[in-house]
Protein backbone atom coordinates (compact mmCIF):
# COMPACT_ATOMS: atom_id res chain seq x y z
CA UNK A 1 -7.83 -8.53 -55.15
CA UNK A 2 -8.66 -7.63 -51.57
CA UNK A 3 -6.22 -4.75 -50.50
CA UNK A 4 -4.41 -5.14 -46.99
CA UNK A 5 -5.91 -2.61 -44.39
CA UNK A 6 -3.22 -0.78 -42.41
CA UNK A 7 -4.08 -1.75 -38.84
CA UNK A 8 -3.68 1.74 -36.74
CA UNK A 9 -4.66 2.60 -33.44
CA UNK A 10 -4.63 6.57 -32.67
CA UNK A 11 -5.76 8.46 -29.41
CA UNK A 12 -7.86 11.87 -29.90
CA UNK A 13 -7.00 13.95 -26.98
CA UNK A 14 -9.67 16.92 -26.67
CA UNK A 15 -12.23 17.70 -24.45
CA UNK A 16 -15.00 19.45 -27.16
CA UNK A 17 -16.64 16.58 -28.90
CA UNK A 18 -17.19 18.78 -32.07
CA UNK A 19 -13.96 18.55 -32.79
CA UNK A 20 -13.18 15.17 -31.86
CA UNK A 21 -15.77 14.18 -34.23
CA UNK A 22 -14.23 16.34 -36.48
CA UNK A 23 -10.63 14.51 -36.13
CA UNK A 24 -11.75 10.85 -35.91
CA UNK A 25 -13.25 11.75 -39.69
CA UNK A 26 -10.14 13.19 -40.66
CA UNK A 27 -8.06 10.05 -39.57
CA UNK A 28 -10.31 8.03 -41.17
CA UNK A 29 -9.85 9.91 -44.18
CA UNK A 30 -6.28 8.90 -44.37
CA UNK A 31 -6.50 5.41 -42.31
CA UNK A 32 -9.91 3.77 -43.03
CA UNK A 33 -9.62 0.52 -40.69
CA UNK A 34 -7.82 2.92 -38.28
CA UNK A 35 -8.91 2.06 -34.41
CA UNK A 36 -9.63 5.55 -32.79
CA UNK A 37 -9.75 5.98 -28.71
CA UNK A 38 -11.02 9.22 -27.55
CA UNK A 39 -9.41 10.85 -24.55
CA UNK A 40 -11.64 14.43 -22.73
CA UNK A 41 -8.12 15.20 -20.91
CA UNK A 42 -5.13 14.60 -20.08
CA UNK A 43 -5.53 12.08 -16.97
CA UNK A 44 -8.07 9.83 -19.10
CA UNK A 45 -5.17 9.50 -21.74
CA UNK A 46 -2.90 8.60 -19.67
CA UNK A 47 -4.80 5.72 -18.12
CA UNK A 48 -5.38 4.91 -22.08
CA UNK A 49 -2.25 4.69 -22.82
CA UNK A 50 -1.23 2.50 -19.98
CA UNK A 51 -3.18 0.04 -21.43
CA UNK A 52 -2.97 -2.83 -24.66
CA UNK A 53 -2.73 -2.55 -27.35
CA UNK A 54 -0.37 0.13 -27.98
CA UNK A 55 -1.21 3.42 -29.61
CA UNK A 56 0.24 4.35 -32.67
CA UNK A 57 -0.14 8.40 -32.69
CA UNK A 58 -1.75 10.56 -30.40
CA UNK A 59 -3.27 14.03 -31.63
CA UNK A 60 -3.57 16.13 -28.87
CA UNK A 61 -5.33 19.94 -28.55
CA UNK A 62 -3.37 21.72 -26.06
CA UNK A 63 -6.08 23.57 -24.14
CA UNK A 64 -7.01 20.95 -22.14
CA UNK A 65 -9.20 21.22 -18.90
CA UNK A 66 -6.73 19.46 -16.32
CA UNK A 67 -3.37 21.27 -17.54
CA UNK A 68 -1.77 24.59 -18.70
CA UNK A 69 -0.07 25.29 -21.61
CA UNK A 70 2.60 22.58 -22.34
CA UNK A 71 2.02 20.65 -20.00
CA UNK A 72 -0.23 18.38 -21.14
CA UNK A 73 2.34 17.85 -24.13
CA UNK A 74 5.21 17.62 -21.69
CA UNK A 75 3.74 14.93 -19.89
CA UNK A 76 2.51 12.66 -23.01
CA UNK A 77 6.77 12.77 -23.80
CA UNK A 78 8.49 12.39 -20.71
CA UNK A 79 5.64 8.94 -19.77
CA UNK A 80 5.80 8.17 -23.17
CA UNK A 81 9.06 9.34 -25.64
CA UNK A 82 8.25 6.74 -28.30
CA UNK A 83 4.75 7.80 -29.36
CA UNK A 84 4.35 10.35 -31.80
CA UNK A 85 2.16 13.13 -30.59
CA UNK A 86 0.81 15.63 -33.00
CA UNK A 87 -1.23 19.09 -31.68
CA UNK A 88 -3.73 20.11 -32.94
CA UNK A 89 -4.73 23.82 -32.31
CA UNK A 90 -6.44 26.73 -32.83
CA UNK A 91 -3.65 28.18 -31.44
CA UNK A 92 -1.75 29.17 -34.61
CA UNK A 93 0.71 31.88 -33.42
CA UNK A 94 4.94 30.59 -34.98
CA UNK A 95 6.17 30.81 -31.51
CA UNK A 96 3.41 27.93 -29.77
CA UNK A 97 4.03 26.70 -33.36
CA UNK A 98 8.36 26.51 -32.38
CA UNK A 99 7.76 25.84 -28.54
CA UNK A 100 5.76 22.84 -29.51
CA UNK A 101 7.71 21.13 -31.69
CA UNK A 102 10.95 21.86 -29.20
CA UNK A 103 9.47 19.95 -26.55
CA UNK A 104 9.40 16.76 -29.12
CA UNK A 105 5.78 17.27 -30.92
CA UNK A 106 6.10 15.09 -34.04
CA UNK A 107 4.13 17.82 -35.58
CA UNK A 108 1.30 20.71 -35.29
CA UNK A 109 -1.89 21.48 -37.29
CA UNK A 110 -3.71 24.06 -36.83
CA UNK A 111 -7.70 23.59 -35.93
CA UNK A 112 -8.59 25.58 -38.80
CA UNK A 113 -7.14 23.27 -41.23
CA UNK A 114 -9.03 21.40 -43.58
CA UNK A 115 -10.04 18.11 -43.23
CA UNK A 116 -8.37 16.71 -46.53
CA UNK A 117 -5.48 18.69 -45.20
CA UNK A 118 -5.33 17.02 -41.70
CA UNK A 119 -6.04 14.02 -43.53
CA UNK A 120 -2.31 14.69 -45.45
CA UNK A 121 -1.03 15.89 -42.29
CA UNK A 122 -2.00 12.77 -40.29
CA UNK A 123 -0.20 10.69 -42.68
CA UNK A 124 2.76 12.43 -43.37
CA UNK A 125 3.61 12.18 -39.55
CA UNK A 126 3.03 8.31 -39.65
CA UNK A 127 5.47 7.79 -42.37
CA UNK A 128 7.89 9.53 -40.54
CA UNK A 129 8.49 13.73 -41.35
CA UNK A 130 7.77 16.70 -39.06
CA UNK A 131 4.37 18.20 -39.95
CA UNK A 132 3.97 21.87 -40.04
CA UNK A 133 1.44 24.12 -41.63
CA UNK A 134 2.57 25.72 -45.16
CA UNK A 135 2.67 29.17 -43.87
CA UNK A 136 4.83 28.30 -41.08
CA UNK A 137 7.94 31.05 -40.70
CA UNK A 138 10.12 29.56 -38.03
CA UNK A 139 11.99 32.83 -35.93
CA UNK A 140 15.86 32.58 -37.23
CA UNK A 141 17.53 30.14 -34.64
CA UNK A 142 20.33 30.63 -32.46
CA UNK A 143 22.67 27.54 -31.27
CA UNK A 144 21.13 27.69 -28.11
CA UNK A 145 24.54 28.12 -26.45
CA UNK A 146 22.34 31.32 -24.54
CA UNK A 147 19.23 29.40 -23.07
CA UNK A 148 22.12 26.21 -22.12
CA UNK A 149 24.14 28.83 -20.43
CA UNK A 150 20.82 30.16 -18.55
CA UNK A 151 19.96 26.85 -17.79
CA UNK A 152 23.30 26.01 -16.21
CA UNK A 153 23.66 28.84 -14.05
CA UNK A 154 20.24 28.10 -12.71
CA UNK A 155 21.04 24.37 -11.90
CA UNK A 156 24.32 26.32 -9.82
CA UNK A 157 21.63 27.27 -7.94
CA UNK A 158 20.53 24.16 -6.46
CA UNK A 159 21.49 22.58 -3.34
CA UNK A 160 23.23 19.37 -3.18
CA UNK A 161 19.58 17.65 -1.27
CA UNK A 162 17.42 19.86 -4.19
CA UNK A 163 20.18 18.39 -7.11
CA UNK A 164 19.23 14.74 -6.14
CA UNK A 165 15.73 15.26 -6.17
CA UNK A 166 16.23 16.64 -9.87
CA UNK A 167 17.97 13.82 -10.77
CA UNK A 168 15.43 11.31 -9.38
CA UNK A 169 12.44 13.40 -11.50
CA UNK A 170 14.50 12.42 -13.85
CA UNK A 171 14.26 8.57 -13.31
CA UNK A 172 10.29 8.79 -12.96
CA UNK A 173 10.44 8.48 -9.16
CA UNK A 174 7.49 9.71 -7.59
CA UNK A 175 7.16 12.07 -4.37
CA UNK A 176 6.75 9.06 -2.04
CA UNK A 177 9.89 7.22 -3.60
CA UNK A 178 12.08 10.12 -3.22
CA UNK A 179 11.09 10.39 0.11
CA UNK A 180 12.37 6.95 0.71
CA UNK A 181 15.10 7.19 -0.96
CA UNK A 182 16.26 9.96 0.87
CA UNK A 183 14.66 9.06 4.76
CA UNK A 184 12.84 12.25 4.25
CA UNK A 185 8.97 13.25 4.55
CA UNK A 186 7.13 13.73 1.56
CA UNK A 187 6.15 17.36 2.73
CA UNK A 188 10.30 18.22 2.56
CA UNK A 189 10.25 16.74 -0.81
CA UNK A 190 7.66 18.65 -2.01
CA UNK A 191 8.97 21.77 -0.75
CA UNK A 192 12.41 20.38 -2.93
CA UNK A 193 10.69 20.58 -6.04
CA UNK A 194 8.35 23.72 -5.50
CA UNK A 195 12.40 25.50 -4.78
CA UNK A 196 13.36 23.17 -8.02
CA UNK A 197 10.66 24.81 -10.38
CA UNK A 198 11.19 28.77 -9.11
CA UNK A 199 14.65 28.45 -9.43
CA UNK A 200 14.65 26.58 -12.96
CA UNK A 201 12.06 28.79 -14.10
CA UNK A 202 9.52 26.22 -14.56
CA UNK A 203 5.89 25.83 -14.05
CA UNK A 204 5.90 22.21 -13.84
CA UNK A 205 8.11 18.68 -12.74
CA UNK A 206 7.85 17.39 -16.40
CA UNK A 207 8.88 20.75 -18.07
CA UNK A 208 12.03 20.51 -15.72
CA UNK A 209 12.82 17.23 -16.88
CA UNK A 210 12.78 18.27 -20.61
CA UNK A 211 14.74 21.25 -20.33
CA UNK A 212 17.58 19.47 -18.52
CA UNK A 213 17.34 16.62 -20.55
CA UNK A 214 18.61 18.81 -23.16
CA UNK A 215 21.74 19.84 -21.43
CA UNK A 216 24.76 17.42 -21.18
CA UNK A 217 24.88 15.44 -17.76
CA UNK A 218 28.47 17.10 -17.44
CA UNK A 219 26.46 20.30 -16.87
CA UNK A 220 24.19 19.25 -14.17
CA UNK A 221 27.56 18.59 -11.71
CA UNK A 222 28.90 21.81 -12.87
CA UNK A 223 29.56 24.01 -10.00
CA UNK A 224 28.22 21.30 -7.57
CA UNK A 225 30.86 20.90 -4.88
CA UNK A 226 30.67 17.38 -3.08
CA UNK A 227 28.74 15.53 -5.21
């Protein structure tokens, strides 16, 4: 009897070809039929992934030629929240370990792993868990009552004209949209979001969006007089 192939379709995001070699043979450890696309940053993958057929996991290295530090990640969930991105790093450190997985990373294994291992790793994320690596000590958590608190005295911060632009990051509107929105040039919108970021304490639009997405939309009119 002829088993039934699982018909997957993953995106390898990394830029050395070693290792992307490395990972396609890993995933087809665990998914033999799989479909593998390989993406050498982060603007090729997002041209992939506005294309058919849908991917079904992305596994992404974070040091990535066209972004820093998150932000690749950060941008892979705010475009797309559904897909399940896992990193893969040789960064192996508990905090990138905890900062990855709170910006929505469906899990993280670390480049020295095994391939059997990633294999396991690969398909424990597709049916459904949180991967981490064995050794993994997450720091003792707080509530985050401090970083909300942080957060919302920032946002009192804003002006009314920089609180709107926030909120239409939030929607996905882009500079030039804004701009119309608000009968404004793009140059005054950009200098909105450069005041948006250093007062947020942010090094990027999509990390902004994240961070108050986390907060309850009561908190973003808090201390916002006219709005």
């Amino acid at each position: 009897m002829t088993a039934v192939s699982e018909a997957v379709r993953f995106l390898i995001i990394d830029d050395h070809p070693l290792f992307r070699e490395a990972l396609h043979s890993a995933v087809q450890m665990a998914y033999p039929d799989v479909d593998t696309v390989e993406a050498r940053s982060i603007g090729e993958a997002m041209d992939l992934l506005g294309g058919h057929p849908p991917f079904d996991l992305a596994l992404l290295d974070l040091s990535m030629p066209d972004v820093h530090g998150f932000d690749g990640l950060l941008q892979l969930r705010t475009r797309h929240p559904r897909l399940p991105v896992v990193v893969v790093s040789g960064h192996e450190e508990p905090r990138v370990i905890a900062e990855a997985l709170s910006y929505g990373a469906a899990g993280f294994i670390p480049k020295s792993a095994r391939k059997a291992d990633l294999a396991a790793a690969i398909r424990s994320v597709m049916d459904g868990a949180i991967y981490v690596p064995e050794n993994y000590e997450p720091t003792q958590p707080d509530d985050g009552s401090a970083g909300r608190a942080d957060m919302v005295q920032r946002l009192s911060t804003l002006t009314p004209q920089q609180l709107r632009v926030l909120q239409m990051l939030r929607q996905g509107l882009l500079n030039k949209q804004i701009a119309y929105e608000l009968q404004v040039g793009e140059t005054t919108v950009k200098a909105h979001v450069s005041e948006i970021l250093r007062k947020l304490n942010v090094y990027s639009r999509t990390q902004a969006v994240i961070e108050v997405s986390k907060l309850d939309s009561a908190d973003l009119f808090r201390e916002q007089p006219g709005l």
